[in-house]
Each structure stands twice: as C-alpha cells, then as structure tokens.
N, C-alpha and C. Protein backbone atom coordinates (compact mmCIF):
# COMPACT_ATOMS: atom_id res chain seq x y z
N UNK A 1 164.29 108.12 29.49
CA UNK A 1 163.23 109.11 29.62
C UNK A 1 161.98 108.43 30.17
N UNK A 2 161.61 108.73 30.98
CA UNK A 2 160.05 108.62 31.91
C UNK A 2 158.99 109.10 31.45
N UNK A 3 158.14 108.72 30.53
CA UNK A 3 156.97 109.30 29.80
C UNK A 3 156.44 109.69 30.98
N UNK A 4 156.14 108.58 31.68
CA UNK A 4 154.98 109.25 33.16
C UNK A 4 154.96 110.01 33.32
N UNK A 5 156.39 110.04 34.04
CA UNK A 5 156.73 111.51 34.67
C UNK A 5 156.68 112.48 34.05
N UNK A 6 156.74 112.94 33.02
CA UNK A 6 156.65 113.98 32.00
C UNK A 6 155.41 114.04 31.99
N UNK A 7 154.45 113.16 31.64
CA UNK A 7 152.98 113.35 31.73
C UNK A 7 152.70 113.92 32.81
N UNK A 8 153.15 113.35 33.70
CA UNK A 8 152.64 113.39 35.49
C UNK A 8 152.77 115.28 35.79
N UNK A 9 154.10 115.62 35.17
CA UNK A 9 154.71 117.05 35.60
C UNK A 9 153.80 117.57 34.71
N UNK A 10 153.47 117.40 33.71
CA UNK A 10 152.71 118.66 32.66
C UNK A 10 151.25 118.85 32.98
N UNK A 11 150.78 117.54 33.81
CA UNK A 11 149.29 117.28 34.34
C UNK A 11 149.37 118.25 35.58
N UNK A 12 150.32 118.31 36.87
CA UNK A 12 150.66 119.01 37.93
C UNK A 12 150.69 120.72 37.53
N UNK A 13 151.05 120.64 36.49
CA UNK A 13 151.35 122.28 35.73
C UNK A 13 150.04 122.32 35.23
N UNK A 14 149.38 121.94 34.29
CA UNK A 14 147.91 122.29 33.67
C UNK A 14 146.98 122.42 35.23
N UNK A 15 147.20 121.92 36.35
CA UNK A 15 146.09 121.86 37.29
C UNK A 15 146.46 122.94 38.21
N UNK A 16 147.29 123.29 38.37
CA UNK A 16 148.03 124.75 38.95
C UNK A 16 147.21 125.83 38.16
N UNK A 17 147.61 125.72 36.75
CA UNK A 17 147.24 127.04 36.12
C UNK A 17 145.50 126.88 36.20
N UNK A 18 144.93 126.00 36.41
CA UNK A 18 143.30 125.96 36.11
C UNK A 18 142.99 126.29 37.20
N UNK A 19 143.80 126.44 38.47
CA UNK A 19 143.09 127.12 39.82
C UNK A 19 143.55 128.27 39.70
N UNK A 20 144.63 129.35 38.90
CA UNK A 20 144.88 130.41 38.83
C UNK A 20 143.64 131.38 38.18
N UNK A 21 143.64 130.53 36.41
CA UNK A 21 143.03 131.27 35.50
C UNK A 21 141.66 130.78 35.08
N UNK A 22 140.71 131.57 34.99
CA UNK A 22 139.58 131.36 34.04
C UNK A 22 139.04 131.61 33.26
N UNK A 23 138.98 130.22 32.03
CA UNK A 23 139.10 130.76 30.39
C UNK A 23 138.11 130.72 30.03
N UNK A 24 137.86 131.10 28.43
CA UNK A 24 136.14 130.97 27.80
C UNK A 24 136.32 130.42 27.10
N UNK A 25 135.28 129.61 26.79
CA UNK A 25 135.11 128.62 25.63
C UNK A 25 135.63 129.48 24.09
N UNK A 26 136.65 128.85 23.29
CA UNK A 26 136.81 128.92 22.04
C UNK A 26 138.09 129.89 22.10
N UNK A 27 138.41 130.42 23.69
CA UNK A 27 139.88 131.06 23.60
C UNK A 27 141.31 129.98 22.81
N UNK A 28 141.91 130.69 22.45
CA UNK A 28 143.13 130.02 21.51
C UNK A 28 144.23 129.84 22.70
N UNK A 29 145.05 128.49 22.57
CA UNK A 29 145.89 128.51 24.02
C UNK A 29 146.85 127.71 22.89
N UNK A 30 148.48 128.25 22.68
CA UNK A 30 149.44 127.73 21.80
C UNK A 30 149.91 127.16 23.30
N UNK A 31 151.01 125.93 22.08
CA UNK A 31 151.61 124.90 22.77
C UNK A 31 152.67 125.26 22.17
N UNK A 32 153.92 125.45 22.28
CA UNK A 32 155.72 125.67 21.90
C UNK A 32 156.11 124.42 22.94
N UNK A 33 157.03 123.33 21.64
CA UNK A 33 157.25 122.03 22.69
C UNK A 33 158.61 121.74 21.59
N UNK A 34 159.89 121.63 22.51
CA UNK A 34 160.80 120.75 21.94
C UNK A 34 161.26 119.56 22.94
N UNK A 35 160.79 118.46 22.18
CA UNK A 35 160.80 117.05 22.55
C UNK A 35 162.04 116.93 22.70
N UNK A 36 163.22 117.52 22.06
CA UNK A 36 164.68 117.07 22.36
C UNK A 36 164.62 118.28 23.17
N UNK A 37 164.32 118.89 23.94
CA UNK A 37 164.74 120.16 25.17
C UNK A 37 164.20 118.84 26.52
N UNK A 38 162.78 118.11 25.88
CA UNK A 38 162.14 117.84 27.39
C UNK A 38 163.47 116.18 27.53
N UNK A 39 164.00 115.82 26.57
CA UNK A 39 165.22 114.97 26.40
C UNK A 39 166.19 114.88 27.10
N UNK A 40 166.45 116.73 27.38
CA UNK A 40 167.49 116.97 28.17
C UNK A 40 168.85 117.41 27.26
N UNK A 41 168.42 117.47 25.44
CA UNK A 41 169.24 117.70 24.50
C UNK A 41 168.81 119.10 23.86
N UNK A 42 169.77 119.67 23.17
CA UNK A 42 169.45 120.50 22.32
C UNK A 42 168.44 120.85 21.85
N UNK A 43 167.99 121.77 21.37
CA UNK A 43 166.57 122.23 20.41
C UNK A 43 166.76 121.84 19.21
N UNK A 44 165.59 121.01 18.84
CA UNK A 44 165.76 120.43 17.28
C UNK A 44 166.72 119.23 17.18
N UNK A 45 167.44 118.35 17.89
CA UNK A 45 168.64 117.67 17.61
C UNK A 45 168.24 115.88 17.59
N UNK A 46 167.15 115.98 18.83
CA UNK A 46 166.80 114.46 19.02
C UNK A 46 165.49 114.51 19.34
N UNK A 47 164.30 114.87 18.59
CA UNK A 47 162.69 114.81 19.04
C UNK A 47 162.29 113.13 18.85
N UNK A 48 161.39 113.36 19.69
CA UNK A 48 160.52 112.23 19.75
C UNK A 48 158.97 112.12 19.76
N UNK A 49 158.85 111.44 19.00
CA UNK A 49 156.87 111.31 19.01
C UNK A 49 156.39 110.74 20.11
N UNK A 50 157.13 109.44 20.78
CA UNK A 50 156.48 108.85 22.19
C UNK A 50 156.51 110.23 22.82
N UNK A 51 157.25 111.14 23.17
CA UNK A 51 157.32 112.51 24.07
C UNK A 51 156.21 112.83 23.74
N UNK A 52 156.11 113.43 22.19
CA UNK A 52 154.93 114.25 22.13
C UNK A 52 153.91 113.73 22.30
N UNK A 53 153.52 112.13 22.24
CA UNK A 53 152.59 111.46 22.52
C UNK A 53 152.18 111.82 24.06
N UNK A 54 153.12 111.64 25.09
CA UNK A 54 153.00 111.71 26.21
C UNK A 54 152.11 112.63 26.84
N UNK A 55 153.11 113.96 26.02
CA UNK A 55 152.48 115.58 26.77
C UNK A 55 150.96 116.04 25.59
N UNK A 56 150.63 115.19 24.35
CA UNK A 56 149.22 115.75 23.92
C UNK A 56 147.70 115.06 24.74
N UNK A 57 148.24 114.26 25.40
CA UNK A 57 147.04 113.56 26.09
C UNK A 57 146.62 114.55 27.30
N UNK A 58 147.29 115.05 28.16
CA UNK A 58 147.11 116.00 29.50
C UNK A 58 147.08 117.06 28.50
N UNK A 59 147.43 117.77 27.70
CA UNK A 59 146.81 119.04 26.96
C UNK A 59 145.37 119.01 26.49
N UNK A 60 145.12 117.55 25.47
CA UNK A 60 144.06 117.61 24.91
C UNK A 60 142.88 117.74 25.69
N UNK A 61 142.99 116.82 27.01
CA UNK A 61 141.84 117.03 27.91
C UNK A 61 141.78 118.04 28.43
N UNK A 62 142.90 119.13 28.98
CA UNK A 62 143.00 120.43 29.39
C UNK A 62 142.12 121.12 28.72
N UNK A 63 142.05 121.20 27.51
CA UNK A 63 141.55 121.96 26.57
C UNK A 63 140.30 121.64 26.59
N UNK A 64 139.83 120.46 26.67
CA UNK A 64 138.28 119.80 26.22
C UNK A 64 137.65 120.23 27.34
N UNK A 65 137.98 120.43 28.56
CA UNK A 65 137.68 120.35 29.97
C UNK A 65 137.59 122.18 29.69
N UNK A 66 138.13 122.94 29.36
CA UNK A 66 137.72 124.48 29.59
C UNK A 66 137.55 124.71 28.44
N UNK A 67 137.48 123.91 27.29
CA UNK A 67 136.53 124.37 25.78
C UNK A 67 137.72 125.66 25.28
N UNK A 68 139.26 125.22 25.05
CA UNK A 68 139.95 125.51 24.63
C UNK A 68 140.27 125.21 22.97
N UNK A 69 140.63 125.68 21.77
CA UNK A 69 141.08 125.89 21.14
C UNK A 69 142.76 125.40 21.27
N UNK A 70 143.24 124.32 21.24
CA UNK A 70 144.55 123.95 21.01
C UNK A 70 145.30 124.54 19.66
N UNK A 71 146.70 125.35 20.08
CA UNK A 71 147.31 125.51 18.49
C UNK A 71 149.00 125.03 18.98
N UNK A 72 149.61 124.31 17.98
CA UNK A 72 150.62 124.00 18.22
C UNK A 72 151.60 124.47 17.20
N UNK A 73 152.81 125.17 18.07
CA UNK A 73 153.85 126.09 17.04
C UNK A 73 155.16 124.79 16.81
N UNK A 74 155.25 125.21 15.54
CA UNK A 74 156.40 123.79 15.02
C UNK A 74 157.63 124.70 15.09
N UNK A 75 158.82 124.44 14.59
CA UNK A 75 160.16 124.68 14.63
C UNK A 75 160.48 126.01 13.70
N UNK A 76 161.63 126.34 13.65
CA UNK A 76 161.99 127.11 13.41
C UNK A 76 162.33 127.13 11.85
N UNK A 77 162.63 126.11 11.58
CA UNK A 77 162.54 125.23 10.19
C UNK A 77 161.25 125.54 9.35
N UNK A 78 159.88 125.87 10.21
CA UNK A 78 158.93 126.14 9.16
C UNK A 78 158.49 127.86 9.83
N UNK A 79 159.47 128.39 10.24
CA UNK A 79 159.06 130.07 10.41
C UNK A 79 157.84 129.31 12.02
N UNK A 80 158.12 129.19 13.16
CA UNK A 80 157.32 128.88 14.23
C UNK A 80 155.41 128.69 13.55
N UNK A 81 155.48 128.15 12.31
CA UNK A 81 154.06 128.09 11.69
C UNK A 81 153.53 127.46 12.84
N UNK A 82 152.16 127.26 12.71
CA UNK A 82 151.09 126.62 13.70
C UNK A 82 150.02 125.59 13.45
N UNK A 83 149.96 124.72 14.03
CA UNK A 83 149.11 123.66 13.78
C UNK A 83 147.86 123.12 13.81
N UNK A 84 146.28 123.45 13.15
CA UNK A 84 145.28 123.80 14.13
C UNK A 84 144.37 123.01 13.89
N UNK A 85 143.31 122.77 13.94
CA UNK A 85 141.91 122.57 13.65
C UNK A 85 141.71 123.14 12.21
N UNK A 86 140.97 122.72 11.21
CA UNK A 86 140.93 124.08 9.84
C UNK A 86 139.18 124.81 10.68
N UNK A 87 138.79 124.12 11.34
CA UNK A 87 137.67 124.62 11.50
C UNK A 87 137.87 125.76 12.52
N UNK A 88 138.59 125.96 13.60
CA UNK A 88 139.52 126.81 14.34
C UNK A 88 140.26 128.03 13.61
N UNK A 89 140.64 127.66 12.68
CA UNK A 89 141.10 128.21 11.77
C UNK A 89 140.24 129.29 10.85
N UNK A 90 139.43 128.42 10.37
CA UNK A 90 138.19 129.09 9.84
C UNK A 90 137.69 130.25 10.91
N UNK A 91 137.71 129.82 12.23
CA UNK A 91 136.38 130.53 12.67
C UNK A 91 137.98 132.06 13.31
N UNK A 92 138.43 131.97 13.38
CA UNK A 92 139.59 133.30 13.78
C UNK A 92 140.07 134.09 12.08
N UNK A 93 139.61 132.93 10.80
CA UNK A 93 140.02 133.94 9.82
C UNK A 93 141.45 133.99 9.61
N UNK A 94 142.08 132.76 9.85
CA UNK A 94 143.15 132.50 9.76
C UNK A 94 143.53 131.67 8.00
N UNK A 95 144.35 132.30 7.57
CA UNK A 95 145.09 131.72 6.13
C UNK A 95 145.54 130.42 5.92
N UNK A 96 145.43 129.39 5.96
CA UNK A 96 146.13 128.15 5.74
C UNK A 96 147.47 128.14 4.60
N UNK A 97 148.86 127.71 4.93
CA UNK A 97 149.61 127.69 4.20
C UNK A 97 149.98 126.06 3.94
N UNK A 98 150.11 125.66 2.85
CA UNK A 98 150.49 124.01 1.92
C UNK A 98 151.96 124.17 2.95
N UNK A 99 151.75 123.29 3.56
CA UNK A 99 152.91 122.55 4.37
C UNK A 99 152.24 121.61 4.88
N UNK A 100 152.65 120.07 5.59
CA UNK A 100 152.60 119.06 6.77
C UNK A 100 154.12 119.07 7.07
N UNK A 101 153.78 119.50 8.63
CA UNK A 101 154.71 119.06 9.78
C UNK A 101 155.30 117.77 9.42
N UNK A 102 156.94 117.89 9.64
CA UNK A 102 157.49 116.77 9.52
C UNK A 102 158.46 116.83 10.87
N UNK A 103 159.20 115.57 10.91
CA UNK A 103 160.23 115.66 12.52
C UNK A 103 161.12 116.57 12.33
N UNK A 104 161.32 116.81 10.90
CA UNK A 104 162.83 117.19 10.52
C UNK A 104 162.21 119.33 10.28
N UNK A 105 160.96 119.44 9.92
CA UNK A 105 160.80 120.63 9.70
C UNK A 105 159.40 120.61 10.47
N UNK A 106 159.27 120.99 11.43
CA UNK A 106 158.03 121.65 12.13
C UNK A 106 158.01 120.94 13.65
N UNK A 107 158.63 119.76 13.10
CA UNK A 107 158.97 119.11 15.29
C UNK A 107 158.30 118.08 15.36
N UNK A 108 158.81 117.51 16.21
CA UNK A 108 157.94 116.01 16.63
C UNK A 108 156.59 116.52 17.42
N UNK A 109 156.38 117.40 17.89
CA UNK A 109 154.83 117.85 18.42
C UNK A 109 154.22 118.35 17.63
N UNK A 110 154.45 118.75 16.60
CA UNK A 110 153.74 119.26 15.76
C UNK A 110 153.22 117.85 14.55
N UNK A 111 154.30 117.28 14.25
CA UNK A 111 154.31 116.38 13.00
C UNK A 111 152.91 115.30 14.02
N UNK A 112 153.12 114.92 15.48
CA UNK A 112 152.52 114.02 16.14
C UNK A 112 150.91 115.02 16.26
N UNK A 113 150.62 115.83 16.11
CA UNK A 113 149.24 116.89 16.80
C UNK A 113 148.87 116.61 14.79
N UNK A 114 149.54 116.63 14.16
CA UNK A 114 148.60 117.06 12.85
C UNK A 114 148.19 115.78 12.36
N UNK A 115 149.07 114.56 12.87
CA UNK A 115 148.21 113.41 12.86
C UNK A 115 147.00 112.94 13.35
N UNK A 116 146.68 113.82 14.88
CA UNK A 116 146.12 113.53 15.64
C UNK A 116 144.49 114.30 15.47
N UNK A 117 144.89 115.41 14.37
CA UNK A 117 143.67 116.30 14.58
C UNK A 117 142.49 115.63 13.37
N UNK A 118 141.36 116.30 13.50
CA UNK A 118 140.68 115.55 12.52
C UNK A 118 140.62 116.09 11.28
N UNK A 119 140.80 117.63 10.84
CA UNK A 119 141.26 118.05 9.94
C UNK A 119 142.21 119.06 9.89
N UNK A 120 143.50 118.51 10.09
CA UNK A 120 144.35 119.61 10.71
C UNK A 120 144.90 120.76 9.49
N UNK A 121 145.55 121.80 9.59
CA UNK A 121 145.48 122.84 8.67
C UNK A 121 147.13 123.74 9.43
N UNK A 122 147.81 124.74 8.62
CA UNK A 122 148.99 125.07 9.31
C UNK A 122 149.02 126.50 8.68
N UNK A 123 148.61 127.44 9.51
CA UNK A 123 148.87 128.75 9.48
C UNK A 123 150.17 129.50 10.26
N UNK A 124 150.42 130.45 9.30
CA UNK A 124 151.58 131.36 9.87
C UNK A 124 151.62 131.78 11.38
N UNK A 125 150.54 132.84 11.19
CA UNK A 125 150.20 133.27 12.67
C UNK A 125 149.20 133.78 13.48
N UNK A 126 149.65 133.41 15.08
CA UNK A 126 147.70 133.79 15.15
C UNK A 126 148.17 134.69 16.69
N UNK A 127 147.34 135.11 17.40
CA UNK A 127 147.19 136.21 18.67
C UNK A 127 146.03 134.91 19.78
N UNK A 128 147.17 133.89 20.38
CA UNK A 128 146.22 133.56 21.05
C UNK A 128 146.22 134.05 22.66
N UNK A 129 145.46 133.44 23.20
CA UNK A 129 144.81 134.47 24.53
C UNK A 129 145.65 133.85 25.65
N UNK A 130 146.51 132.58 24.99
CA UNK A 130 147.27 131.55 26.62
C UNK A 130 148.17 130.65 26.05
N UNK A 131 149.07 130.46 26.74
CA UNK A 131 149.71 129.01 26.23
C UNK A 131 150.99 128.58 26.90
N UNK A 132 151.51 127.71 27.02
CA UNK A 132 152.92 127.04 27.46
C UNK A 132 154.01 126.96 26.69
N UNK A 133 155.09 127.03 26.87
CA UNK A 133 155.98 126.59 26.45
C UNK A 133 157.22 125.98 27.03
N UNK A 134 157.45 124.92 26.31
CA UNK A 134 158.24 123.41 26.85
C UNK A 134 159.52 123.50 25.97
N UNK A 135 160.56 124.27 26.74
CA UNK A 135 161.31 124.18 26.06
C UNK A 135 162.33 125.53 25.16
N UNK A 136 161.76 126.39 26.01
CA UNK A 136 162.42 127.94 25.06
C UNK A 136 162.03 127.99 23.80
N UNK A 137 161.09 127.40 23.50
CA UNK A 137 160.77 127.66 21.66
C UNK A 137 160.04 129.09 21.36
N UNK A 138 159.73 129.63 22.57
CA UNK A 138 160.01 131.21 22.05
C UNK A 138 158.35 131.88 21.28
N UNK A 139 157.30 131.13 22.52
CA UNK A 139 155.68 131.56 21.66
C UNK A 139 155.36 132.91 21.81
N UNK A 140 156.36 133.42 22.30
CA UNK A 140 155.58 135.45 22.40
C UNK A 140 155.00 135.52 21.22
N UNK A 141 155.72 135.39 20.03
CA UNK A 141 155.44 135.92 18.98
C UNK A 141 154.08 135.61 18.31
N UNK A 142 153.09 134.37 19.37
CA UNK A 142 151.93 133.93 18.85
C UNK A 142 150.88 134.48 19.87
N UNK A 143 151.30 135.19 20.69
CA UNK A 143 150.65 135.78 21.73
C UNK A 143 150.25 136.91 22.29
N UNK A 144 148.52 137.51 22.31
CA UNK A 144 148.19 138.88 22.03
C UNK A 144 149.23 139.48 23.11
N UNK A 145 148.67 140.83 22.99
CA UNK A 145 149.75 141.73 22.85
C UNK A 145 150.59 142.09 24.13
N UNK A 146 149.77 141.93 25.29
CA UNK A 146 150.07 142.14 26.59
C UNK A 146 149.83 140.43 27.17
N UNK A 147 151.19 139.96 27.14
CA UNK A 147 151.37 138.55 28.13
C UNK A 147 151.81 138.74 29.21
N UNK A 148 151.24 138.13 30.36
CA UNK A 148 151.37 137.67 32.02
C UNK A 148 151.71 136.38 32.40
N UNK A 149 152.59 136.49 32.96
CA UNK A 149 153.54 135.04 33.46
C UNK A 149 152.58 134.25 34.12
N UNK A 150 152.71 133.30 34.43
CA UNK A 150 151.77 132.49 35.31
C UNK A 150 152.65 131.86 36.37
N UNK A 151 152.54 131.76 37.11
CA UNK A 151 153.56 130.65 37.83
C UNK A 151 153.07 129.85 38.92
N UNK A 152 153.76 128.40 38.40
CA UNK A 152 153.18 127.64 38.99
C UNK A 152 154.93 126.53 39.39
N UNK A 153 154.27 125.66 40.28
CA UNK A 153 155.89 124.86 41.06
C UNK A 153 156.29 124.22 40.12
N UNK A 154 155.96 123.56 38.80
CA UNK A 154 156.27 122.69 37.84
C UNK A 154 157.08 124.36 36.88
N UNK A 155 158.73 123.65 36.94
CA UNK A 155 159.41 125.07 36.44
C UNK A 155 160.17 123.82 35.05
N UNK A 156 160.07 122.64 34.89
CA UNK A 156 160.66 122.17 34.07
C UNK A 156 159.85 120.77 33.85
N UNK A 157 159.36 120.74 32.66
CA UNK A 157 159.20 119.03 31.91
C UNK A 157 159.70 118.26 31.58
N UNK A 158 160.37 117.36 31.84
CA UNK A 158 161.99 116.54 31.58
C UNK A 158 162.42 117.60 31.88
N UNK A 159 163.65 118.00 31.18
CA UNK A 159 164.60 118.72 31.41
C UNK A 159 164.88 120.09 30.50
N UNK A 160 163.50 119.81 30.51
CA UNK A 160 163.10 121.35 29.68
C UNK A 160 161.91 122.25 30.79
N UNK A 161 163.07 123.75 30.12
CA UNK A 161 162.57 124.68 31.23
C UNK A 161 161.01 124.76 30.54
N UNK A 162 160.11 125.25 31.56
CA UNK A 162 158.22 125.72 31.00
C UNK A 162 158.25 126.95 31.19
N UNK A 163 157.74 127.21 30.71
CA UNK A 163 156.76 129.09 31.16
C UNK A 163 155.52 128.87 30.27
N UNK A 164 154.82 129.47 31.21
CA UNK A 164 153.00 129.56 31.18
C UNK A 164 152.66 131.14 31.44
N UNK A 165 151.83 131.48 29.76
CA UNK A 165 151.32 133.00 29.93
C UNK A 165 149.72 132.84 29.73
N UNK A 166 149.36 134.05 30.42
CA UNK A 166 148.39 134.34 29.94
C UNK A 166 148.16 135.93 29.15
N UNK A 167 147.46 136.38 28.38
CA UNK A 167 147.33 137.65 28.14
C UNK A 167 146.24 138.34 28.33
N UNK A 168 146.24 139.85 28.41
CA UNK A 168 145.07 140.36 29.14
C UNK A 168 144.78 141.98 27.77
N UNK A 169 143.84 142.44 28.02
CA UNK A 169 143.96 143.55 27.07
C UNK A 169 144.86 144.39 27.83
N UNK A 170 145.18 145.52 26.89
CA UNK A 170 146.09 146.84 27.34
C UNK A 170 145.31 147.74 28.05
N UNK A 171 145.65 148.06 29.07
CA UNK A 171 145.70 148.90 29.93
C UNK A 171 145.69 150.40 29.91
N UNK A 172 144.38 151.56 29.60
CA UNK A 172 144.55 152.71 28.98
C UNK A 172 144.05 154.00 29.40
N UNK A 173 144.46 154.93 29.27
CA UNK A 173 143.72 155.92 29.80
C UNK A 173 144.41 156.96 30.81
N UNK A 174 145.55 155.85 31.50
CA UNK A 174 146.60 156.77 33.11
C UNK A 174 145.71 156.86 34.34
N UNK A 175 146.33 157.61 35.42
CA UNK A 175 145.75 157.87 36.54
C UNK A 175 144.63 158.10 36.53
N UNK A 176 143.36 158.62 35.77
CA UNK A 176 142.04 158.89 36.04
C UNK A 176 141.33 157.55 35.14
N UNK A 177 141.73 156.54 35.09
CA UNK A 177 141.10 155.63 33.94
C UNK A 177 140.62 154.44 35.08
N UNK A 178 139.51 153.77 34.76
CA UNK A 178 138.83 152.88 35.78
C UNK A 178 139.23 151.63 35.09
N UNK A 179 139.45 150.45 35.41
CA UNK A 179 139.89 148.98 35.05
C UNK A 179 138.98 148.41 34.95
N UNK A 180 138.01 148.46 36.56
CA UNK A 180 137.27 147.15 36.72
C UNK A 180 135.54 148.06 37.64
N UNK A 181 134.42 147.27 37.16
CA UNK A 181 133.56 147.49 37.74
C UNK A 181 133.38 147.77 39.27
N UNK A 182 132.99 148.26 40.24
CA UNK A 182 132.56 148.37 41.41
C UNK A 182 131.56 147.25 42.42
C-alpha cells in the first residue's frame, strides 16, 4: 500500500470539490472511511491506522482551510456512531454517548481521529451539510435531507470506491415557486 498515493488521490479529490462548492464556516462535513476497503480488502477485515493516518492530514487541512467542522462515522459495530469535537458537539446540541472508538468496534479512522482530537466526544447522529465517503460505509444516513453527488475524476482511494455529497435545502412550493434571487 502507497500512503502517498492515497494521500496524493484524496488531496486531488478535496481540491476538485473546493472549486465546485462553497462552504461556511462551522458547516458539519462527515468522513465514512474503511481502511480495509482503501486496502483493497473487505469492509471491517484488515484496517489500518498508518491509512487513516495518511487520509486525516489532507482532510484536517481541508477543513481548517474552509472552517469546516470534521465528523467521523465509525463501523457498523458501534451503530455508524460519530466522532467529533465535544465542543462541535456542544454547539449543534448533539448527545454524547460513553463509548471510545476501537479498531475492532468503530474503525481504524475513527479509533485514529479520536486520538487526534483535542477533546473528542461520540454521538449517535447528526444532519451534516457535506461529506465523503471512502469505501461504501454508507453516510446518507448522517446527511441532511436532500444530498447532491459531487463529482469529481478521483472515483477511488486505494481501492476503495469515493462518493462526495453535498446537501442543499428542499425544494418547495411547484411551478409558481421562486428558488433564487434576481
């Protein structure tokens, strides 16, 4: 496995989507990452922390650079819980549940991000506004209500497929309803 390159591809993908989209400070952007998908193995079977090491460095600055809110969804093993800031947490009104991420229950990106944060905290679930996923781990379910594909040439990280959403509000009113200013 090629850390670089994995870095290199997820850096090529974060700089695609930053000429697409433009975010606001304190929007929530989840991360869904299986380290044994970007492996080229199974989901859940062979994670690694050098991986997740790799791909939190080009996220973290992603985030710092458009004043993002990072949340990271762990495995399936802990119900896709999420990994955050408590102060992040705090400020969306989010519940903290007694768990730490481990390799074996929440993922090697998750167990590696809650080391990394300065007071990290793990809530059920949240409605964030953007995020990636590395790997089919399946973040709809953390994502407001109306998500939009993004697409960009980076279609796989190792050997794990990506998809990049963004979400927008719902759309209301029918044929006589106005969207956008003049």
């Amino acid at each position: 496995m090629n850390l670089q390159q994995i870095t290199d591809q997820l850096q090529q993908l974060l700089t695609e989507l930053e000429q697409q989209v433009t975010f606001r400070k304190g929007q929530l952007f989840v991360v869904g990452c299986s380290t044994s998908e970007v492996k080229g193995q199974k989901i859940g079977t062979a994670g690694g922390l050098e991986i997740a090491e790799a791909l939190y460095k080009p996220l973290h600055a992603f985030a710092e650079n458009h004043g993002l809110s990072l949340v990271f969804q762990g495995c399936e093993h802990l119900n896709r819980a999420l990994t955050l800031e408590r102060k992040v947490a705090e400020d969306y009104r989010l519940e903290p549940v007694s768990v730490i991420p481990a390799q074996t229950a929440g993922g090697s990106m998750s167990t590696y991000v809650y080391n990394q944060l300065v007071d990290p905290v793990v809530v059920e679930e949240i409605q964030a506004h953007a995020g990636i996923d590395i790997g089919q781990t399946l973040i709809g379910m953390h994502l407001k209500r109306v998500a939009v594909p993004v697409r960009t040439s980076v279609t796989h990280i190792g050997e794990a497929v990506v998809t990049v959403a963004i979400t927008r509000p719902k759309l209301i009113g029918g044929e006589r309803a106005v969207y956008k200013k003049d």
